[in-house]
Protein backbone atom coordinates (compact mmCIF):
# COMPACT_ATOMS: atom_id res chain seq x y z
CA UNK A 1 0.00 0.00 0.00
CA UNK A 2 0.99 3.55 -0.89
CA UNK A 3 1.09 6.14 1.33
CA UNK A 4 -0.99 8.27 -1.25
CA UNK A 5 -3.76 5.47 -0.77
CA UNK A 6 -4.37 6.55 2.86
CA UNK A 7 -3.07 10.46 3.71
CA UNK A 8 -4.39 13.13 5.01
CA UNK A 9 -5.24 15.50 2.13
CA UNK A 10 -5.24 18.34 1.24
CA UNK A 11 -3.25 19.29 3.83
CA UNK A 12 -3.82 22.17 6.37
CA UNK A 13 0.01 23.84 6.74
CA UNK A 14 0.51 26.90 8.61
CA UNK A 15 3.81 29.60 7.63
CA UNK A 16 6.63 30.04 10.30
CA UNK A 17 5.23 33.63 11.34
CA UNK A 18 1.97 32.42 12.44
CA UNK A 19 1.25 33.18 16.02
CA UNK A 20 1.66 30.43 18.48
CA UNK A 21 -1.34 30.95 20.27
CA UNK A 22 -3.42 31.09 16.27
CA UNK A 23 -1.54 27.70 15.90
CA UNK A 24 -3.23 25.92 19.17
CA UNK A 25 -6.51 27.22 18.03
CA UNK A 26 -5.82 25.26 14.78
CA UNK A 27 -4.81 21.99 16.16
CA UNK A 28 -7.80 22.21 18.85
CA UNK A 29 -10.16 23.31 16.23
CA UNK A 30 -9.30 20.47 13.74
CA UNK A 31 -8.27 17.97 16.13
CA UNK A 32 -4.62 17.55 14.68
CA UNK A 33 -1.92 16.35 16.20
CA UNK A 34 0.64 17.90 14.14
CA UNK A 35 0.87 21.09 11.52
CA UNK A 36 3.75 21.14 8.53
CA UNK A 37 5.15 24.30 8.65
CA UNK A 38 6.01 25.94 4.85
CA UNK A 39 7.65 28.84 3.60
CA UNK A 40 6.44 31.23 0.91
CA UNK A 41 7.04 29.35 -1.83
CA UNK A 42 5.15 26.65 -0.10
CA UNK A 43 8.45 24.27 0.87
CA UNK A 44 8.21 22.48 3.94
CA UNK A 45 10.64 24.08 6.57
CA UNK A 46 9.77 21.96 10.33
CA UNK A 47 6.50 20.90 11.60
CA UNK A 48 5.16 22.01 14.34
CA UNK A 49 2.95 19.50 17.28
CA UNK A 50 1.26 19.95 20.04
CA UNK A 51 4.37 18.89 22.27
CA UNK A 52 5.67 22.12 21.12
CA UNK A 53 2.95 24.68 21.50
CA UNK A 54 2.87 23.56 24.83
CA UNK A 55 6.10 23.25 26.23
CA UNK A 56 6.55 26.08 28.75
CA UNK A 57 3.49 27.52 28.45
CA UNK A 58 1.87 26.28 31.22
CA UNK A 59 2.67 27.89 34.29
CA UNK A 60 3.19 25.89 37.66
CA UNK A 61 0.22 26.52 40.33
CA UNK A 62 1.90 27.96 43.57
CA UNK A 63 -0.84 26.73 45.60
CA UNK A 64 0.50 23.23 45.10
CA UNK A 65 4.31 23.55 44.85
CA UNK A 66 4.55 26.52 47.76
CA UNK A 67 6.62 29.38 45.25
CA UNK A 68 5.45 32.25 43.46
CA UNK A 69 4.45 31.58 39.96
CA UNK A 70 7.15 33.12 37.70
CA UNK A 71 5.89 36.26 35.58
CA UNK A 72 4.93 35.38 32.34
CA UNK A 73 5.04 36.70 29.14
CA UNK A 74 9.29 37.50 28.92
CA UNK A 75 10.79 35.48 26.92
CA UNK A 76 7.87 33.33 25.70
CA UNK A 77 7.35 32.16 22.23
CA UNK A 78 5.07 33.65 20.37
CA UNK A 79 5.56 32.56 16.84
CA UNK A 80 5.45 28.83 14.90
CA UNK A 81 8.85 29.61 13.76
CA UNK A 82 10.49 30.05 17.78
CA UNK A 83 9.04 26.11 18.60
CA UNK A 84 8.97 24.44 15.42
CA UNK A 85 11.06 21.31 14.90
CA UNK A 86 12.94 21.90 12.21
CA UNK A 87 14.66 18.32 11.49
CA UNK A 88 11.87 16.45 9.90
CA UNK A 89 11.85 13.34 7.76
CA UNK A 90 9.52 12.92 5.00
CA UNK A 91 8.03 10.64 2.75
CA UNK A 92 7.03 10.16 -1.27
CA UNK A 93 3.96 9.74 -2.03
CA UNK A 94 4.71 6.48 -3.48
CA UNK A 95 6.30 5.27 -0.16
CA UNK A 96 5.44 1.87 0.88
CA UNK A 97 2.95 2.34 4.13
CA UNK A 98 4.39 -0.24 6.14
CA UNK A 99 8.27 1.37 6.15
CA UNK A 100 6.40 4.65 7.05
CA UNK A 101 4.58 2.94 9.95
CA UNK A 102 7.79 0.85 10.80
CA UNK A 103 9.65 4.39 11.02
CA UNK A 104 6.99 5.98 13.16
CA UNK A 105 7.30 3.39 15.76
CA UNK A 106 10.86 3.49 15.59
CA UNK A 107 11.17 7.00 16.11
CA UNK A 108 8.45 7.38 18.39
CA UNK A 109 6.62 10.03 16.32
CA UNK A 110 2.69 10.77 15.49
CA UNK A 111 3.02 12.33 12.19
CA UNK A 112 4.75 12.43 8.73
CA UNK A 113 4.74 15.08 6.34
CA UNK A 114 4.23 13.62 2.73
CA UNK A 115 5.80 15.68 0.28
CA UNK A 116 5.93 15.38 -3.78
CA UNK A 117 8.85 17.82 -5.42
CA UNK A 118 8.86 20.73 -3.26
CA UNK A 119 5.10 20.73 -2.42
CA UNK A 120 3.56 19.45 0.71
CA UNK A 121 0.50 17.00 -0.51
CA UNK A 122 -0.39 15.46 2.58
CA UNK A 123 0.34 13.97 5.80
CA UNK A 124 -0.23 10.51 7.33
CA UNK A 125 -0.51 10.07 11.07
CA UNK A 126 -0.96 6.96 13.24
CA UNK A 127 -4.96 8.14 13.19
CA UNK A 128 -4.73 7.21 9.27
CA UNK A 129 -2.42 3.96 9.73
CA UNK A 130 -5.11 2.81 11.96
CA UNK A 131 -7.89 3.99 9.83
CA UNK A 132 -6.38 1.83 7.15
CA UNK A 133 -6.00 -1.01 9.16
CA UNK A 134 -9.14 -1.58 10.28
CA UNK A 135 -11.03 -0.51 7.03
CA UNK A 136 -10.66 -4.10 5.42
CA UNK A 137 -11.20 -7.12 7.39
CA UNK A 138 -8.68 -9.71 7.02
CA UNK A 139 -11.01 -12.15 4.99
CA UNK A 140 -12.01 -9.58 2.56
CA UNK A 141 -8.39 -9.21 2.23
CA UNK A 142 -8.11 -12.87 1.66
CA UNK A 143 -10.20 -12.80 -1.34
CA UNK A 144 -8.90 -9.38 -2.86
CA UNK A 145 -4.76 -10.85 -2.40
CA UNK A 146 -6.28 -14.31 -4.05
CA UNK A 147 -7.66 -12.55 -7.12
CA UNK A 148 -5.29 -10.45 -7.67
CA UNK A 149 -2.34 -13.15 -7.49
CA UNK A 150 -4.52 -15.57 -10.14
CA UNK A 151 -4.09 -13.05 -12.34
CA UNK A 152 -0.54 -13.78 -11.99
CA UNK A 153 -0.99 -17.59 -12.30
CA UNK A 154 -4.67 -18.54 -12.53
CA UNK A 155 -4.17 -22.22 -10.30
CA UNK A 156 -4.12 -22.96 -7.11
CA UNK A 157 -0.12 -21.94 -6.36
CA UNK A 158 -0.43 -19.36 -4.28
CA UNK A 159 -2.16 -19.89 -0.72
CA UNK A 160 -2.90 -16.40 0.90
CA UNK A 161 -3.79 -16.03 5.05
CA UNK A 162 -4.20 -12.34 5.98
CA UNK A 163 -3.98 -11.23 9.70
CA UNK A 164 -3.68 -7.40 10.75
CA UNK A 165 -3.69 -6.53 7.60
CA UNK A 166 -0.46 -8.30 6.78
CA UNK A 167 -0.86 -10.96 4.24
CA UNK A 168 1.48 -13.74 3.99
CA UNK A 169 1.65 -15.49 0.88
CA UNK A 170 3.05 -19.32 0.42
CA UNK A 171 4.03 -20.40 -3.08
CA UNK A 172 2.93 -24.51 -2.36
CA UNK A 173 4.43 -25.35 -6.49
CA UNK A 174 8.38 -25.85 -7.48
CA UNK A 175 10.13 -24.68 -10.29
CA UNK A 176 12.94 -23.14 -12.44
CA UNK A 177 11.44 -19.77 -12.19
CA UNK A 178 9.50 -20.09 -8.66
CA UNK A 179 12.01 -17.38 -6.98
CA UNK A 180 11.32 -14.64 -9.34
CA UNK A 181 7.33 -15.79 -9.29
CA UNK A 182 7.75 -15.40 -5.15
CA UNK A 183 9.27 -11.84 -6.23
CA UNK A 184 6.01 -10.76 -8.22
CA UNK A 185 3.41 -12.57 -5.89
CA UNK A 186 4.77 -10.50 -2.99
CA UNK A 187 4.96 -7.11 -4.51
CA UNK A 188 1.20 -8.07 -5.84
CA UNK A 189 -0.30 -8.57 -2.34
CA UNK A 190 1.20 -5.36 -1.14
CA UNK A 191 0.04 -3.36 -3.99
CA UNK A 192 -3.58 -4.85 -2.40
CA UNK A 193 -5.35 -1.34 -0.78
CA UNK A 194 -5.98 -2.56 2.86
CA UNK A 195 -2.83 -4.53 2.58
CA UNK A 196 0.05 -3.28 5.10
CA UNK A 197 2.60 -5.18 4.47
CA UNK A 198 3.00 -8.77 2.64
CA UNK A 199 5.46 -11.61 3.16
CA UNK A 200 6.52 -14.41 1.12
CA UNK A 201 6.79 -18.08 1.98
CA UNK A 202 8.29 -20.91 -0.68
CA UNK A 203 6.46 -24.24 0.08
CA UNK A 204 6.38 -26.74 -2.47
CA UNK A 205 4.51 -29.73 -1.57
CA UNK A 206 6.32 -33.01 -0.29
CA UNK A 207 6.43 -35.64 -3.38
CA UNK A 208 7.39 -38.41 -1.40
């Protein structure tokens, strides 16, 4: 599956002079998680999250921890641009979805900015990975892996299971070219929409 099968778009990005407190209102308002930040010529510059609009800004009560509150206001941020994370991986719209989810885990992140040329086209959060996952149910999977590998070989060869959303394919004949059929069966079932990720299994069957 492509990551342009299941982003966010079009996508709501904010420029780096936008007021900080504008900014919360968006996120609140739309019930993001995250905001691509892009400069005038629409290039994406840093993203901005709710992590950073409200780091700092919330002042501790003295009633519970016994000291004056500090004065506020000095110092604070008060544009996108002064919180804004500014190293931020992207993807292709063409990415496969399962290295962007495998990333996101990885990295312990919520969202990815997806970005064809220099233009921001969309974004895909774990909101839209799970969206995606849950949109097929595994049998219906089944059936849509199955007919799309007979068109490859229209026998009984391939033998699909699909659990999660991650099919796994076994190959149960033998032959000269069965390792470059395994090649094309796999890249098949992941091209399946619902599909997240799709492993091969060679199994011919036991002739004695």
């Amino acid at each position: 599956m492509r990551a342009r099968e299941i982003m966010s778009s079009p996508v709501v990005s904010v420029p780096p002079d936008m007021p900080v407190t504008q900014a919360s209102d968006l996120l609140a308002q739309r019930g993001f998680t995250a905001l691509p930040v892009v400069d005038e010529d629409g290039r994406l510059i840093g993203l901005v999250t709710e992590a950073d609009l409200i780091r700092d800004r919330v002042a501790p009560d003295p009633r519970i921890h016994g000291f004056a509150s500090p004065a506020t206001g000095g110092g604070r941020a008060s544009t996108v641009a002064d919180v804004m994370t500014t190293s931020v991986e992207s993807f292709t719209p063409g990415a496969d979805v399962a290295d962007i989810a495998r990333t996101m885990l990885d990295e312990r992140v919520r969202c990815f900015p997806i970005v064809d040329g220099n233009a921001v086209v969309g974004v895909i959060t774990r909101r839209d990975l799970l969206r995606s996952a849950v949109s097929h149910s595994d049998l219906e999977l089944e059936r849509d892996v199955t007919k799309a590998l007979a068109a490859l070989d229209d026998s009984d060869r391939w033998q699909v299971t699909v659990q999660g959303g991650v099919a796994q394919v076994d190959d149960v004949e033998d032959g000269p070219d069965s390792a470059r059929d395994d090649d094309r069966a796999r890249s098949t079932a992941a091209g399946v929409p619902g599909i997240v990720a799709a492993t091969m299994r060679h199994r011919p069957p036991d002739r004695t």
